[in-house]
C-alpha atoms as a PDB file:
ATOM      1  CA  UNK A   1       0.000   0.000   0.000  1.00  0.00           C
ATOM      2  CA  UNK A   2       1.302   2.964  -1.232  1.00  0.00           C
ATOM      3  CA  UNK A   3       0.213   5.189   1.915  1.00  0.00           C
ATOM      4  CA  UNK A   4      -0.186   3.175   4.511  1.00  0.00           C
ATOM      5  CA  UNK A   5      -2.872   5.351   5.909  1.00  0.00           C
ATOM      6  CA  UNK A   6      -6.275   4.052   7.343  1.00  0.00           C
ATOM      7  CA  UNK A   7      -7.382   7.411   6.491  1.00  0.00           C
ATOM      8  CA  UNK A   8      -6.537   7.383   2.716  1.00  0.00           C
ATOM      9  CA  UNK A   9      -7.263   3.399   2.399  1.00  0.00           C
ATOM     10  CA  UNK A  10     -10.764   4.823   3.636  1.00  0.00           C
ATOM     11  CA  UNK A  11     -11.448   7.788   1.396  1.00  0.00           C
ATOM     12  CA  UNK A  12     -10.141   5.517  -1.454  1.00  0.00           C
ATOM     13  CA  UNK A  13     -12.840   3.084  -0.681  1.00  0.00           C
ATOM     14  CA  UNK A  14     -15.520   6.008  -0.459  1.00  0.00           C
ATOM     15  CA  UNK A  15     -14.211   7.135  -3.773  1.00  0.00           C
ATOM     16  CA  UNK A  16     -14.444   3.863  -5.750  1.00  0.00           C
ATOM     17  CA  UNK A  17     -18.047   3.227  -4.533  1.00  0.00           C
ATOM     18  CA  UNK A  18     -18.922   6.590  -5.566  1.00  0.00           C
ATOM     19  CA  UNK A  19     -17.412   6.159  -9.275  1.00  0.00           C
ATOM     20  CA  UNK A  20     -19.205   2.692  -9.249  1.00  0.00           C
ATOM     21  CA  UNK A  21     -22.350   4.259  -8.113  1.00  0.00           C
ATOM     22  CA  UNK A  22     -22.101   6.822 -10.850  1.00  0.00           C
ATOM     23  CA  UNK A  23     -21.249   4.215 -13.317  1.00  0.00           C
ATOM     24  CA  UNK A  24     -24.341   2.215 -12.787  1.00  0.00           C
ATOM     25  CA  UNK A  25     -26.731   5.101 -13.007  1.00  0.00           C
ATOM     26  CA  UNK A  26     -25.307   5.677 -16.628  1.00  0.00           C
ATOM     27  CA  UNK A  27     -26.100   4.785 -20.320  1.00  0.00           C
ATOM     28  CA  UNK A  28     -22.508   4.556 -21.121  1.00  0.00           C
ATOM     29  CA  UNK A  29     -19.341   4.603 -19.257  1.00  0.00           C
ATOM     30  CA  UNK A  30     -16.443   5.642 -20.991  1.00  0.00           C
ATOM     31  CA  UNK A  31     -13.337   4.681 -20.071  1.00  0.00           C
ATOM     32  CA  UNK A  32      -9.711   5.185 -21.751  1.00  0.00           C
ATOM     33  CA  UNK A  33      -7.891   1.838 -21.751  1.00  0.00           C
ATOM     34  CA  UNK A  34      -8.528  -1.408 -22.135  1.00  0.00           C
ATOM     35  CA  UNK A  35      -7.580  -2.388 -18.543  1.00  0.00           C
ATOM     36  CA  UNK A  36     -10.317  -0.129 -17.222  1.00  0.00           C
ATOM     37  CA  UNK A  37     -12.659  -1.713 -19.683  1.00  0.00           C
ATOM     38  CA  UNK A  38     -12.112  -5.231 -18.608  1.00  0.00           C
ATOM     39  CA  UNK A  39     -11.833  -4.032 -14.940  1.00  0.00           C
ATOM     40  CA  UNK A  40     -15.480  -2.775 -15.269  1.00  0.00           C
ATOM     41  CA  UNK A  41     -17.051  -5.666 -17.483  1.00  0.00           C
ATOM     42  CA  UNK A  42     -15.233  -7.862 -14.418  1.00  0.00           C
ATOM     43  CA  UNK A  43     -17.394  -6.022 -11.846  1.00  0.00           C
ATOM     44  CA  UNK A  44     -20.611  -7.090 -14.018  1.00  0.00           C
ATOM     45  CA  UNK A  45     -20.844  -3.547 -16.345  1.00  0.00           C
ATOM     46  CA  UNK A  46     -22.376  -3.682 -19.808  1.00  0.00           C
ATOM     47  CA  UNK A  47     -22.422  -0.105 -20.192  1.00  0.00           C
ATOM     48  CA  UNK A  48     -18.716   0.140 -20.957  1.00  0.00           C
ATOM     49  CA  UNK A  49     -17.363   1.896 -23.934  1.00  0.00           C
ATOM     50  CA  UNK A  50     -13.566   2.414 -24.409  1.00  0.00           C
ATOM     51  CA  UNK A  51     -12.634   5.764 -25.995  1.00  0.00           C
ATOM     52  CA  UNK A  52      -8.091   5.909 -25.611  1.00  0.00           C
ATOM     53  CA  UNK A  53      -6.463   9.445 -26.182  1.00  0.00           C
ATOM     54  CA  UNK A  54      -7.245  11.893 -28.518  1.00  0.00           C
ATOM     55  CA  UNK A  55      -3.844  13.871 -29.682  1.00  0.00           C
ATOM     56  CA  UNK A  56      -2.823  15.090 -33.079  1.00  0.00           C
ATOM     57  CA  UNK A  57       0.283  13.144 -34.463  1.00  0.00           C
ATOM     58  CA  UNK A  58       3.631  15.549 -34.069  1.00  0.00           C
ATOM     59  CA  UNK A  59       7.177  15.412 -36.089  1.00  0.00           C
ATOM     60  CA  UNK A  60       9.453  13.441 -33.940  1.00  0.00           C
ATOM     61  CA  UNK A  61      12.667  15.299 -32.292  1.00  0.00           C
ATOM     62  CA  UNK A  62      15.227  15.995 -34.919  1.00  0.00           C
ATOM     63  CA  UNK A  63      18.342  15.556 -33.549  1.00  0.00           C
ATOM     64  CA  UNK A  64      19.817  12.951 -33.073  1.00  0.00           C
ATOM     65  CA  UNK A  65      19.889  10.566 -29.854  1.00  0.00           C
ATOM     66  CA  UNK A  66      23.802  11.349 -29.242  1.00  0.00           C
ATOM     67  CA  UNK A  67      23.282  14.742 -29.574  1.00  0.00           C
ATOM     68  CA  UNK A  68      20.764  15.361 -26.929  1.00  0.00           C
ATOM     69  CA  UNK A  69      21.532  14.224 -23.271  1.00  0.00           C
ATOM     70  CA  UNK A  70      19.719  14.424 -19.732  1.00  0.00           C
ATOM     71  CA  UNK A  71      16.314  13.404 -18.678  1.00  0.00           C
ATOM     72  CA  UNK A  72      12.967  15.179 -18.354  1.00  0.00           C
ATOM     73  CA  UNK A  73       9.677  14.792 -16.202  1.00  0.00           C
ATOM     74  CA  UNK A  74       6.508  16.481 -17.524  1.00  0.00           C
ATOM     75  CA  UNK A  75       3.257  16.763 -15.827  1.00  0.00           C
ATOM     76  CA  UNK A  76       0.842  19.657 -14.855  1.00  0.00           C
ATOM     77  CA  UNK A  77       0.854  19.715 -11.133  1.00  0.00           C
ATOM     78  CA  UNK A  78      -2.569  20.659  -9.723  1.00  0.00           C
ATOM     79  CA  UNK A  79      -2.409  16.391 -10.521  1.00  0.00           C
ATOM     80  CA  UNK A  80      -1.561  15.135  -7.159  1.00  0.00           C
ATOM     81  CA  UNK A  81      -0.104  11.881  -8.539  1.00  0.00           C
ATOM     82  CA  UNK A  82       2.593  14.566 -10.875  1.00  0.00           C
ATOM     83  CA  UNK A  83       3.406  16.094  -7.389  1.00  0.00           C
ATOM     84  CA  UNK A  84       4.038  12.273  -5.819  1.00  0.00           C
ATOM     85  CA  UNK A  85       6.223  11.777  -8.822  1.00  0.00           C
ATOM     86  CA  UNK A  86       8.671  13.998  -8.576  1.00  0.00           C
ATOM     87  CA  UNK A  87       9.037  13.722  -4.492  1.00  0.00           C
ATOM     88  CA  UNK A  88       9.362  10.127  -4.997  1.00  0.00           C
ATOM     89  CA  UNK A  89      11.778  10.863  -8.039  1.00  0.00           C
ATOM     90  CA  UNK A  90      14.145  12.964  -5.925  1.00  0.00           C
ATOM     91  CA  UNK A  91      14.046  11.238  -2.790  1.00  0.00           C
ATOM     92  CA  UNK A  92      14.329   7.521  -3.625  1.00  0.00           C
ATOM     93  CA  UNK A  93      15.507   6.890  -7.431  1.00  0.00           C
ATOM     94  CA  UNK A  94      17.564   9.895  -8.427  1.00  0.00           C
ATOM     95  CA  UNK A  95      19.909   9.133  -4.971  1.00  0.00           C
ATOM     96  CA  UNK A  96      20.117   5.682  -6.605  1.00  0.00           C
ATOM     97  CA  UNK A  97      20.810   6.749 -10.089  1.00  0.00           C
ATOM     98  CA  UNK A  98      23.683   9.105  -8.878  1.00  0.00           C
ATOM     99  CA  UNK A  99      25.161   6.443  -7.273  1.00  0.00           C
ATOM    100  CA  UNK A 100      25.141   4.061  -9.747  1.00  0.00           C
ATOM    101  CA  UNK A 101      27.148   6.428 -12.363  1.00  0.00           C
ATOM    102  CA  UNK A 102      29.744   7.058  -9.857  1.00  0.00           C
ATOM    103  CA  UNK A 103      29.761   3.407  -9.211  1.00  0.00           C
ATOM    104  CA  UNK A 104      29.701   2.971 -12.735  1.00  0.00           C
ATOM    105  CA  UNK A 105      32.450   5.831 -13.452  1.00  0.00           C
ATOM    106  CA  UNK A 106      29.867   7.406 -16.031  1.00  0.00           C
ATOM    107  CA  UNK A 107      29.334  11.402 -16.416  1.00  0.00           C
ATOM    108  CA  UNK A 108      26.265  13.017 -14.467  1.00  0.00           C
ATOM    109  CA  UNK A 109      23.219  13.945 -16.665  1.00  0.00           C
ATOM    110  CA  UNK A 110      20.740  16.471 -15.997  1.00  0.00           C
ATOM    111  CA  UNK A 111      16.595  15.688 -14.382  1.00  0.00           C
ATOM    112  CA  UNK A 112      14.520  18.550 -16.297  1.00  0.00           C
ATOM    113  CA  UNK A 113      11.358  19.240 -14.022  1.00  0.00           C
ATOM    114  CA  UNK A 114       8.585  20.658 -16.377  1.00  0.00           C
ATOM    115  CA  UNK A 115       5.132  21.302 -16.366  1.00  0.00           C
ATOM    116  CA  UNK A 116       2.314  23.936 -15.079  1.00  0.00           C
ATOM    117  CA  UNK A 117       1.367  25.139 -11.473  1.00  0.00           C
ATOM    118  CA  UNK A 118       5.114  23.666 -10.276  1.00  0.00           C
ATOM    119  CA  UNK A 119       5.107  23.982  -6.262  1.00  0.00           C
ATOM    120  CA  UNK A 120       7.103  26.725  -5.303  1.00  0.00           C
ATOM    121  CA  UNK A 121       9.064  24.803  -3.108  1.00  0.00           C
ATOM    122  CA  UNK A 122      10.277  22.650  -6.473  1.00  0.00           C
ATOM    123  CA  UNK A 123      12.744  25.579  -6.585  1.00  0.00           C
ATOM    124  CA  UNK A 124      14.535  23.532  -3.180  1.00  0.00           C
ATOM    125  CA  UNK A 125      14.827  20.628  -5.492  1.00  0.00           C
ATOM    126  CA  UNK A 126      17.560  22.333  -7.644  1.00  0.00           C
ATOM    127  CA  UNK A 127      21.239  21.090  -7.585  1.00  0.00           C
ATOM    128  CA  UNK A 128      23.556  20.330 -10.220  1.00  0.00           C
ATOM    129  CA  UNK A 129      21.912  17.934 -11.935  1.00  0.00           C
ATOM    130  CA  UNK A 130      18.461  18.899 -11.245  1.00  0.00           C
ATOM    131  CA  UNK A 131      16.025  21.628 -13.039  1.00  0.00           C
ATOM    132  CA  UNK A 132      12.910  23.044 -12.136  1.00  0.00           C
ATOM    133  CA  UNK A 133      11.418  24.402 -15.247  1.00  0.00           C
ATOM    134  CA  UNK A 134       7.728  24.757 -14.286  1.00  0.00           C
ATOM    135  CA  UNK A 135       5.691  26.242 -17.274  1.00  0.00           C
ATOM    136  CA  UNK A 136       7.000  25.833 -21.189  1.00  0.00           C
ATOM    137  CA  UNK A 137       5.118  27.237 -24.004  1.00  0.00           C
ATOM    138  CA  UNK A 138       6.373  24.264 -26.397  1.00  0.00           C
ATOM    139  CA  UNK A 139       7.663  21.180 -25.289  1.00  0.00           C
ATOM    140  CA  UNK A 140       9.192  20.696 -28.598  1.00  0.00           C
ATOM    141  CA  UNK A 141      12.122  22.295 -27.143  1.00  0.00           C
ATOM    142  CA  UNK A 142      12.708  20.246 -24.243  1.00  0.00           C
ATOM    143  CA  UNK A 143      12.600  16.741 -25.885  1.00  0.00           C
ATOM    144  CA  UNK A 144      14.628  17.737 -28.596  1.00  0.00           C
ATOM    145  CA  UNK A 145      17.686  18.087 -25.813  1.00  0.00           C
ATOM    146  CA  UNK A 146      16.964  15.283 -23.668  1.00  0.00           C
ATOM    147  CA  UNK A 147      17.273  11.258 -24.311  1.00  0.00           C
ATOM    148  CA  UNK A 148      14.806  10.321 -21.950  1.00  0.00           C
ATOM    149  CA  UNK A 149      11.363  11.214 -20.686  1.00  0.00           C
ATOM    150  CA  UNK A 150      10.814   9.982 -16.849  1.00  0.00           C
ATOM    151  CA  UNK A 151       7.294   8.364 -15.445  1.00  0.00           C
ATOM    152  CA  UNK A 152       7.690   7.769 -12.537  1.00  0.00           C
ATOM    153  CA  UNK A 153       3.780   7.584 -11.317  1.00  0.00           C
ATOM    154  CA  UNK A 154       2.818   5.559  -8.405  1.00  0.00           C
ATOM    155  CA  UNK A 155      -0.817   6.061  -8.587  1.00  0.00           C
ATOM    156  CA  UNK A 156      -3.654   6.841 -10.975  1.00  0.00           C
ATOM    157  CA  UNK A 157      -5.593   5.466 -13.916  1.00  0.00           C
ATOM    158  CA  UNK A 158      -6.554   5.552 -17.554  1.00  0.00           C
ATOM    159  CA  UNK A 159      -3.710   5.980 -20.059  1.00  0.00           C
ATOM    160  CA  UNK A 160      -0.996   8.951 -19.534  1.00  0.00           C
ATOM    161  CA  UNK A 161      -0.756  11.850 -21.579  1.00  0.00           C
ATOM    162  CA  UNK A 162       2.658  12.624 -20.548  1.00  0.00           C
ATOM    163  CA  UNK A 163       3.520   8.614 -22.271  1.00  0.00           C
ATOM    164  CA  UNK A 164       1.652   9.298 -25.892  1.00  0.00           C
ATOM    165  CA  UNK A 165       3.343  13.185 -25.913  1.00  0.00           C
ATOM    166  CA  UNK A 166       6.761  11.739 -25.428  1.00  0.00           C
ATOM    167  CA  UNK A 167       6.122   9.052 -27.891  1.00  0.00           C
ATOM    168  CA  UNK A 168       5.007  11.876 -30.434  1.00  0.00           C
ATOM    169  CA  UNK A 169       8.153  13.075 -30.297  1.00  0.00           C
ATOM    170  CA  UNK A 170      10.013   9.831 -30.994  1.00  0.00           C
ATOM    171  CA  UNK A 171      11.729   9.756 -26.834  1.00  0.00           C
ATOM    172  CA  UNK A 172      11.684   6.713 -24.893  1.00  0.00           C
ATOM    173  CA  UNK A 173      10.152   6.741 -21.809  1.00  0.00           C
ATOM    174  CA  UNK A 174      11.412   5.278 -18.582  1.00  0.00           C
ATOM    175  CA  UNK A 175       8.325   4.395 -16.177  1.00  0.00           C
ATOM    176  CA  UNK A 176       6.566   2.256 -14.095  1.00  0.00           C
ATOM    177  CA  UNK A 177       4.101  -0.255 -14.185  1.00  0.00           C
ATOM    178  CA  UNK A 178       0.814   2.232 -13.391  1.00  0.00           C
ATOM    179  CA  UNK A 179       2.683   4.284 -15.597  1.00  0.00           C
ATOM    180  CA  UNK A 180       2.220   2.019 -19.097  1.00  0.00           C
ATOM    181  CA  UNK A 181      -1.147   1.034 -17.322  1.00  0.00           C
ATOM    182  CA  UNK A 182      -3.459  -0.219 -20.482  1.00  0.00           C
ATOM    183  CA  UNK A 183      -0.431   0.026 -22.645  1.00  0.00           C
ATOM    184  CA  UNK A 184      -0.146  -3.141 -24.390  1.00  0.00           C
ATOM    185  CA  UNK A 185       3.240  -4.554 -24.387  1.00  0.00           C
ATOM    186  CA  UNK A 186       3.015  -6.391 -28.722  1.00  0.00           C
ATOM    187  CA  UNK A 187       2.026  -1.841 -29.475  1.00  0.00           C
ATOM    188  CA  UNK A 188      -1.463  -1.554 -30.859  1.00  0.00           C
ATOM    189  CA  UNK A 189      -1.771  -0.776 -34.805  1.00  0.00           C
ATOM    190  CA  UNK A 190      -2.286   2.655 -36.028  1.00  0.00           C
ATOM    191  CA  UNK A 191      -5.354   3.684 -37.505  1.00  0.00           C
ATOM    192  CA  UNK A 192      -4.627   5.054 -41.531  1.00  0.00           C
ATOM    193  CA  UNK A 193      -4.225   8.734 -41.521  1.00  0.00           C
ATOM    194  CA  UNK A 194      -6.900   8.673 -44.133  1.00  0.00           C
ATOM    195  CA  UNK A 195      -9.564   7.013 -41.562  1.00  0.00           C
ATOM    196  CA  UNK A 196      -8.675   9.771 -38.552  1.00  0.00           C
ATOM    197  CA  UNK A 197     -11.063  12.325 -37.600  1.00  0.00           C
ATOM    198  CA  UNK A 198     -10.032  15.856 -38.822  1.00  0.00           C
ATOM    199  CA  UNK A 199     -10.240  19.126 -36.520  1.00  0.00           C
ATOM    200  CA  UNK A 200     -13.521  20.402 -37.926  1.00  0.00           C
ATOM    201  CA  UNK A 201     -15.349  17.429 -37.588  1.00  0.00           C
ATOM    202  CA  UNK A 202     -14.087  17.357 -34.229  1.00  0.00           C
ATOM    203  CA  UNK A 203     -15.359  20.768 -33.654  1.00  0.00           C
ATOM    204  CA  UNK A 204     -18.570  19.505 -35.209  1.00  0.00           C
ATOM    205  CA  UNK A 205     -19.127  16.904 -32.682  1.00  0.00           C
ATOM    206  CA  UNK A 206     -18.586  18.999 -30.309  1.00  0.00           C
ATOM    207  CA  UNK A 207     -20.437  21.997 -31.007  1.00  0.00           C
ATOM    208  CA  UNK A 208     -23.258  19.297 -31.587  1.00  0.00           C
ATOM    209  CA  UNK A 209     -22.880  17.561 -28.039  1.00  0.00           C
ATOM    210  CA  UNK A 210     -23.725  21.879 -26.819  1.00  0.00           C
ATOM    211  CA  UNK A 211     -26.732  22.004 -28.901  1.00  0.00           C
ATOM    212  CA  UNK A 212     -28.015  19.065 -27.042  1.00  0.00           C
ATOM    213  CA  UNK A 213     -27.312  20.223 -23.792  1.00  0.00           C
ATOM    214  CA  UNK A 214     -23.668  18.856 -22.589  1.00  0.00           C
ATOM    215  CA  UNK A 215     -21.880  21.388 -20.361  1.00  0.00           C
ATOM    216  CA  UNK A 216     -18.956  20.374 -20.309  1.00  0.00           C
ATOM    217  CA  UNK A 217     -16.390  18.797 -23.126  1.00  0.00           C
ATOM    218  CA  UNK A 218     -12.701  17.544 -22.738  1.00  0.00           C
ATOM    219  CA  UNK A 219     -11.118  16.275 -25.817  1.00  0.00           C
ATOM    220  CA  UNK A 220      -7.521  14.921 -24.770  1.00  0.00           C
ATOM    221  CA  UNK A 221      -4.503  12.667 -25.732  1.00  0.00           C
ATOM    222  CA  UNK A 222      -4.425   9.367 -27.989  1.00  0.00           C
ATOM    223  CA  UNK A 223      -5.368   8.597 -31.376  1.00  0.00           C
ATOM    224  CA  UNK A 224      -9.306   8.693 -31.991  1.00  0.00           C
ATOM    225  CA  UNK A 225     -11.442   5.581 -32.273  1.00  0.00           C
ATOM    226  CA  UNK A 226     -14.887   7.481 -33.647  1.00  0.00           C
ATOM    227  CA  UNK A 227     -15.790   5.507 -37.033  1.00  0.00           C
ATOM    228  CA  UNK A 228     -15.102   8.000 -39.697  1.00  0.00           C
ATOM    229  CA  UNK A 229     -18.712   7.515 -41.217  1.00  0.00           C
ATOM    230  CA  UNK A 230     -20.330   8.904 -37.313  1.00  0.00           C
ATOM    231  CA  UNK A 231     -21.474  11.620 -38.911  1.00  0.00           C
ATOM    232  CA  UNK A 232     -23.333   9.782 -41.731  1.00  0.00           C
ATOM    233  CA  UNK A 233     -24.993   8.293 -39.286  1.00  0.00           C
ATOM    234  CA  UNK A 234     -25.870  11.216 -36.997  1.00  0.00           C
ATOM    235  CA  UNK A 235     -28.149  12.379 -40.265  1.00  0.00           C
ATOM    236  CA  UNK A 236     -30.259   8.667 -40.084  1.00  0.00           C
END
């Protein structure tokens, strides 16, 4: 157990019989990976539908691997599990990984902390091979220099939108197992460009699901999974 806390282990249990609750009282369920899906259909759901991330597909870094070095986190951090990352990242593994290179007799390489609403007191974290960036405007920048993208996430669910944007831009990533959570280790095939929802039919949907009353839209990570003839069968 990750906390060890009656207290937590409590309000955890509170919250999954809430989500549960809300799940049963609804037509459909969407979830974003596949082990949520067969979590649910487990538990005795039919009202499951599995919708993964919905990103447009970027150019991949263009420099090459030995010209970049250092590592980078990148998470917003009103996220609680973000915030969890990084303490557990500087107290427990990056102690490790320094003293494994001097074991090792390798050069130091630089942790790049990045991502909006950074705790102030990130800014204690620095050292010389430590950087708290907090907010970029383009991320571009920062995986085109580093080698590695860091995930180190302890708790949380669905699929990771700090995974697919590293993957857009052709990094590895370096995480754990809650981390590639509904990740599938064989890779899934991409869809044909030609097949993918385009950004005014996106818009479309959207300013449809307003006419009809939704308050509230988040379109988000991952490659979609709408059938490309939905609208054709929105006019029926």
């Amino acid at each position: 157990m990750l906390f060890r806390s009656n207290k937590k282990i409590r309000a955890a249990e509170k919250n999954r019989e809430i989500e549960l609750t809300l799940i049963s009282k609804t037509d459909i369920a969407i979830v974003l990976s596949g082990f949520e899906e067969s979590l649910l259909i487990k538990l005795g759901y039919s009202n499951i539908c599995k919708l993964p991330l919905i990103r447009d597909i970027g150019e991949p870094t263009s420099k090459n691997f030995e010209d970049r070095s250092g590592v980078v986190f990148v998470g917003g951090f009103r996220h609680t599990p973000n915030i969890d990352s990084v303490n557990w990242l500087i107290e427990d593994v990056w102690p490790e990984v320094r003293k494994q290179l001097k074991i090792r007799n390798l050069p130091t390489f630089e942790l790049r902390i990045v991502g909006s609403h950074m705790p102030s007191h990130f800014e204690e974290l620095r050292a010389y091979d430590v950087e708290p960036i907090g907010f970029v405007h383009d991320l571009k920048d920062e995986f085109n220099r580093v080698r590695l993208s860091l995930a180190p996430i302890r708790f949380g669910a669905g699929l990771k939108g700090k995974m697919a944007t590293s993957f857009e831009y052709g990094v590895p990533v370096v995480g754990t197992s809650i981390a590639f959570e509904g990740m599938p280790k064989e890779g899934v095939e991409l869809t044909p460009k030609k097949n993918l929802m385009q950004s005014n039919e996106i818009f479309y949907l959207a300013k449809l699901f307003v006419k009809h009353g939704v308050s509230k839209i988040r379109l988000t990570g991952g490659e979609p999974t709408v059938r490309k003839d939905f609208f054709d069968i929105l006019k029926i």
